[in-house]
N, C-alpha and C. Protein backbone atom coordinates (compact mmCIF):
# COMPACT_ATOMS: atom_id res chain seq x y z
N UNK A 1 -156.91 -198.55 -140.95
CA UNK A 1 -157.10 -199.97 -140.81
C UNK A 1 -158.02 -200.50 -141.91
N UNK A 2 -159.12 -199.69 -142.13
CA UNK A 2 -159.82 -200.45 -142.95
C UNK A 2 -159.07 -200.42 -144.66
N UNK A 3 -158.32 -199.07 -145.09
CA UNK A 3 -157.73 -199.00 -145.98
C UNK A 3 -157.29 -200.11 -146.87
N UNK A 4 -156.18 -200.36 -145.76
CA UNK A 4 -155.21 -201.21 -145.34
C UNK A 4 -156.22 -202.48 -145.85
N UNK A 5 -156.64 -203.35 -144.69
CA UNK A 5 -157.40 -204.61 -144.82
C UNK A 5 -158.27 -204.56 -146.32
N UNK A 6 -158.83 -203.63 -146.84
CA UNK A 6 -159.66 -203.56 -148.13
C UNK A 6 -159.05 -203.59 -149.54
N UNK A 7 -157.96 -202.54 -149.42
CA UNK A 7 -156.78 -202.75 -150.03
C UNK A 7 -156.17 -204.48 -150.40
N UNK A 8 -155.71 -204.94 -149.42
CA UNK A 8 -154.87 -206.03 -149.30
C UNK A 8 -156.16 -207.32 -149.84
N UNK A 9 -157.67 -206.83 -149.71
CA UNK A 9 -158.37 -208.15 -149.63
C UNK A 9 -158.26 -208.75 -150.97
N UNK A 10 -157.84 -208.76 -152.30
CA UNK A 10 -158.30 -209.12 -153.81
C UNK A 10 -159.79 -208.86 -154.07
N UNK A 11 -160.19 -208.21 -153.28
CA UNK A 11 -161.71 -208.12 -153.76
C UNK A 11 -162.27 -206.47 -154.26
N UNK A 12 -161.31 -205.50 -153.30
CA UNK A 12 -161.71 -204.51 -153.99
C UNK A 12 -160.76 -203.68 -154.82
N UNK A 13 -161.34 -202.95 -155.94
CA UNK A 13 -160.84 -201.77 -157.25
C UNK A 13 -160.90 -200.60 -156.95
N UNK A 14 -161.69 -200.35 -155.99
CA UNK A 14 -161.44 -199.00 -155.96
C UNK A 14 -161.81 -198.33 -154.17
N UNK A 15 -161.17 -197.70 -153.46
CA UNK A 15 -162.07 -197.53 -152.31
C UNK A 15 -162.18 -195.70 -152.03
N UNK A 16 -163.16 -195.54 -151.26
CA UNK A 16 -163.56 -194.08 -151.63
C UNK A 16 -163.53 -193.79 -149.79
N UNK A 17 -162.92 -193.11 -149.15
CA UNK A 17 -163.31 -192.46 -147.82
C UNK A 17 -163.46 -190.79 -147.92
N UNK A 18 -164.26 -190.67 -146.99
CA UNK A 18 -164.05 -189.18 -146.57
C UNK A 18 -163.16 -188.77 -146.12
N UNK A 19 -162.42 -189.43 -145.29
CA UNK A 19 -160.67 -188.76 -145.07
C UNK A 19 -159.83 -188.75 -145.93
N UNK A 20 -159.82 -189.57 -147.54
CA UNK A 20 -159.01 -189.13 -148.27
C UNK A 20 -159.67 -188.35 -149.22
N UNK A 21 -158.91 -187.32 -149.90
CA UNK A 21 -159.46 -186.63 -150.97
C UNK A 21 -159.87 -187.41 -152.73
N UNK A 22 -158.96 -188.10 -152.59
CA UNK A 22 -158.67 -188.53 -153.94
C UNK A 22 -159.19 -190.51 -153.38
N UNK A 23 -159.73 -190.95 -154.96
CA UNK A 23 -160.32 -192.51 -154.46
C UNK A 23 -158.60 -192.93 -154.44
N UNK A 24 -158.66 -194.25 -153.64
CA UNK A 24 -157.60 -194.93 -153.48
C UNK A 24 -157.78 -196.36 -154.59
N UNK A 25 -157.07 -196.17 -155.87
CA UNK A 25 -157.36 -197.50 -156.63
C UNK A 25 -156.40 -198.45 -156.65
N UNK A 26 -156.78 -199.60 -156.56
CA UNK A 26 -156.12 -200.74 -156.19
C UNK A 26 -155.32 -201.09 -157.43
N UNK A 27 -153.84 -201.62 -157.37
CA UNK A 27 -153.54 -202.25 -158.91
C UNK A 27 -153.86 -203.18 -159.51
N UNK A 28 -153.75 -203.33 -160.89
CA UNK A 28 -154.46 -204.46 -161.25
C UNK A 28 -154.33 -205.96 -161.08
N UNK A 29 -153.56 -205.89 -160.68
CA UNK A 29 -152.79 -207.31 -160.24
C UNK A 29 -153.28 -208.10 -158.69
N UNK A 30 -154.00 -207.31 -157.84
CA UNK A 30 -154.27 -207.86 -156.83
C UNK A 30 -155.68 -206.95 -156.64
N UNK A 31 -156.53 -206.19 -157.80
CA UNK A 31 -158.16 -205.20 -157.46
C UNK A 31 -159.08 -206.75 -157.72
N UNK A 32 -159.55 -206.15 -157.02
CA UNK A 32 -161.32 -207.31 -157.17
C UNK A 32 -162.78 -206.75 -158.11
N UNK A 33 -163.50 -207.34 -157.71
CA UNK A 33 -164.44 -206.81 -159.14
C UNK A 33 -165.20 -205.95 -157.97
N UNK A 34 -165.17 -204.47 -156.80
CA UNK A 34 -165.75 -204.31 -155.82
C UNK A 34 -165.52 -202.73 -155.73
N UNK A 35 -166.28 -201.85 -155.82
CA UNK A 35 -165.75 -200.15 -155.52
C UNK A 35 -166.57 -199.90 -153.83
N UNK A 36 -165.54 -199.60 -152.99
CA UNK A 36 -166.22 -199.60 -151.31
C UNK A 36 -166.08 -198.19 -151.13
N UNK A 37 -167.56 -197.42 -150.27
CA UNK A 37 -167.20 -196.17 -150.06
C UNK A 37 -167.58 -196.53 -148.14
N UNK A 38 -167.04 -195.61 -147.82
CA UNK A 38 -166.84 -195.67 -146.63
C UNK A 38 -166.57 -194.69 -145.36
N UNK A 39 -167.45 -194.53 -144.39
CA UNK A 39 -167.20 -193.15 -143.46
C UNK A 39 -166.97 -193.62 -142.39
N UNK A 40 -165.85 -193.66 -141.69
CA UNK A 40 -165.40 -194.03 -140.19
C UNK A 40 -166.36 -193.12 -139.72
N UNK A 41 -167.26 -193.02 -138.47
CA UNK A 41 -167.98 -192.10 -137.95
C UNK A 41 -167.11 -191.76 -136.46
N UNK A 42 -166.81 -190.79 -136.28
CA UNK A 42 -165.88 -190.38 -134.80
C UNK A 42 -166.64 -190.21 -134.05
N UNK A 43 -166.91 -191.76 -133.24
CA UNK A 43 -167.63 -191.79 -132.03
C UNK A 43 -166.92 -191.49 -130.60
N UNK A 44 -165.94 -190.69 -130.72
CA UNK A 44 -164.95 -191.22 -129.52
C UNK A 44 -165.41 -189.81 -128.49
N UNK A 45 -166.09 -188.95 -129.04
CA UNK A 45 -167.14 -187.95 -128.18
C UNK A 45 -168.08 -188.45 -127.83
N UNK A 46 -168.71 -190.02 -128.39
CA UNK A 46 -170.01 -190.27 -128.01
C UNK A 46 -169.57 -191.69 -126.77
N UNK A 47 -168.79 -191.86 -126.47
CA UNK A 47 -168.55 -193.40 -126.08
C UNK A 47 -168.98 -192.74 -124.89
N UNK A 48 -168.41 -192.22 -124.38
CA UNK A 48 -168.78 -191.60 -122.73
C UNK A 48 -170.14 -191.69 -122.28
N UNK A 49 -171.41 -191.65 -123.68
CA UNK A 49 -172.52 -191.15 -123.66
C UNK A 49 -173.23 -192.62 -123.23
N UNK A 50 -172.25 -193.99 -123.65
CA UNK A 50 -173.23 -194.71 -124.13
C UNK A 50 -173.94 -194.65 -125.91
N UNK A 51 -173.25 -194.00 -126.12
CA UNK A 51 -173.78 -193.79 -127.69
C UNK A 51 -172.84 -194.74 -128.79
N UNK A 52 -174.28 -195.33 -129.62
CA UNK A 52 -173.62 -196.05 -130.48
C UNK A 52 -172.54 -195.91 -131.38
N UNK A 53 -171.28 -195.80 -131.88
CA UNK A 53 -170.40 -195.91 -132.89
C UNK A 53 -170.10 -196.85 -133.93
N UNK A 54 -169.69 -196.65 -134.93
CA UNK A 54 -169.41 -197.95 -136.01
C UNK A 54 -169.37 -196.79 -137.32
N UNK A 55 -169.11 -197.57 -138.87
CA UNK A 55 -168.29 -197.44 -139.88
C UNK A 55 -169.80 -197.55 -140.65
N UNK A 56 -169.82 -196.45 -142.12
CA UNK A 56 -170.86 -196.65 -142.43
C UNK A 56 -169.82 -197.10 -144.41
N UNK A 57 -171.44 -198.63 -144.36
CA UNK A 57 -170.16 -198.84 -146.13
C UNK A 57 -171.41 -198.94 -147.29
N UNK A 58 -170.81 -198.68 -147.77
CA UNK A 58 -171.63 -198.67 -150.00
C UNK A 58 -170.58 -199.53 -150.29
N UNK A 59 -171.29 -200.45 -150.83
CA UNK A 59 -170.70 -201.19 -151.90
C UNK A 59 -171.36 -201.67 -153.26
N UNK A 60 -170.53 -201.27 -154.62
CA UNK A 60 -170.53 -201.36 -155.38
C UNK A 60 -170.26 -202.27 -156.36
N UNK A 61 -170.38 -203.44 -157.51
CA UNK A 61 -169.92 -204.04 -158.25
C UNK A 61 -169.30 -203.37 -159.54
N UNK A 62 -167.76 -203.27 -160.13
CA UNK A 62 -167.89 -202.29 -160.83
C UNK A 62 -167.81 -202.63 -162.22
N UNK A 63 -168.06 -202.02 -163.15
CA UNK A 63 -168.42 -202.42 -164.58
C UNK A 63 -167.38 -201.40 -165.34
N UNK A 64 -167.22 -201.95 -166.75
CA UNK A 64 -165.97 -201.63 -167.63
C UNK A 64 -167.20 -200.97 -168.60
N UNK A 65 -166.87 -199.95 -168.86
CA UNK A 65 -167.57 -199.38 -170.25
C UNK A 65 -166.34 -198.84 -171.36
N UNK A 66 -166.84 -199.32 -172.61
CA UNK A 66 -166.23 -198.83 -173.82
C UNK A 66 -166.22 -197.03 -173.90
N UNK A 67 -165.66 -195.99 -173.97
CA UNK A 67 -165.81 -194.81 -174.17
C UNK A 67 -165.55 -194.68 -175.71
N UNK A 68 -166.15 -193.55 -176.52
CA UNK A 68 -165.14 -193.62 -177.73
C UNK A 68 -164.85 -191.53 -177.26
N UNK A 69 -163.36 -191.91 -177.30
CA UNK A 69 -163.37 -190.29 -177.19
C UNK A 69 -162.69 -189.74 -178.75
N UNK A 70 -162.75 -188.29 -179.06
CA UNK A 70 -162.51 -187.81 -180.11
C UNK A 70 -161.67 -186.71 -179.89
N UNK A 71 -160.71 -186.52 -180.50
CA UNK A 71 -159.65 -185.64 -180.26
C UNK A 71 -159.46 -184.76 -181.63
N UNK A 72 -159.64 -183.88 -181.48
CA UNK A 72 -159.88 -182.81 -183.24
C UNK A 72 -158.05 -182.64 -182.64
N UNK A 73 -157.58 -182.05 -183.95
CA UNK A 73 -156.57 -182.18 -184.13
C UNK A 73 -156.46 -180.95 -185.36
N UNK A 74 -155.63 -180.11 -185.61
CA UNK A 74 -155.85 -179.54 -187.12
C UNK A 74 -155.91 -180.07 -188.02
N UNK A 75 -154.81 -180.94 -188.70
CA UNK A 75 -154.86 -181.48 -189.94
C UNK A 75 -155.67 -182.84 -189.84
N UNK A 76 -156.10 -183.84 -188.80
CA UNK A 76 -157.03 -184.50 -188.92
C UNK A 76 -157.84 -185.25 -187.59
N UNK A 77 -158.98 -186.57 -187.00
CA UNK A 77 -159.30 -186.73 -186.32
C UNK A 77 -158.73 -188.15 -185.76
N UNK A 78 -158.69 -187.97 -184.98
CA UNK A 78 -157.77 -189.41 -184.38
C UNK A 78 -158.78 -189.58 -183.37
N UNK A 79 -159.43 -190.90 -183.60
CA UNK A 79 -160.30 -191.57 -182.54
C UNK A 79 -159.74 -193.01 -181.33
N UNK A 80 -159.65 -192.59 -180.79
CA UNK A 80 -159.36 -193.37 -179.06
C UNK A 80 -160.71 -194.14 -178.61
N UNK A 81 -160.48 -195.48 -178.53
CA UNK A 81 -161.51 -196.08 -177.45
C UNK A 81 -160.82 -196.75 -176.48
N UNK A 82 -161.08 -196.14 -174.98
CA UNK A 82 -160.96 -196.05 -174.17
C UNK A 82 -161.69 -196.68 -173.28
N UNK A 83 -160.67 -197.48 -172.25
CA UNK A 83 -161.38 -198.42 -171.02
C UNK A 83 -161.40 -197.30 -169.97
N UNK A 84 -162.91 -197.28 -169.18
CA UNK A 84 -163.58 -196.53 -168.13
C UNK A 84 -163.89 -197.26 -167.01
N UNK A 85 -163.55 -196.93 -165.80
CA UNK A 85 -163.97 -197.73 -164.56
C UNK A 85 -165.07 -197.20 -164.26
N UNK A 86 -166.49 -197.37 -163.80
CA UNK A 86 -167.45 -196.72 -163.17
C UNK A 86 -167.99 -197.89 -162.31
N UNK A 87 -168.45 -197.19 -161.15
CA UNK A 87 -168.66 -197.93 -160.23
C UNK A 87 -170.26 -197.07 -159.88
């Protein structure tokens, strides 16, 4: 659910859970300027207790950095600058 809804909002680029392995990045056509990390906490052992449950979130604004990467090559060097997401 939250995937889903965070995904779909235009606000976030990138979202990070502990249930998926890999970040989930949004395309560019509908990402927001926003990287969300996020841990559903499985309260559903604690409800019985009276014990509190809820979703724990980080949020991030994310920034574009210039990389310059360098690629040796035998006969010569071919330089790449490269767009980086970091959040």
């Amino acid at each position: 659910m939250f995937v889903n809804a965070l995904y779909n909002s235009h606000a976030c680029a990138v979202l990070v859970s502990e249930e998926n392995e890999e970040p989930i990045l949004v395309p560019s056509d509908i990402a927001g300027k926003y990287c969300v990390a996020f841990d559903p906490l499985d309260g559903s052992s604690n409800i019985d207790c009276n014990v509190s449950t809820g979703t724990i979130f980080s949020v991030w604004e994310k920034v574009m950095i210039k990389m310059m990467m360098i690629i040796y090559k035998d006969d010569d060097d071919d330089n790449d600058i490269d767009d980086t997401l970091c959040c």
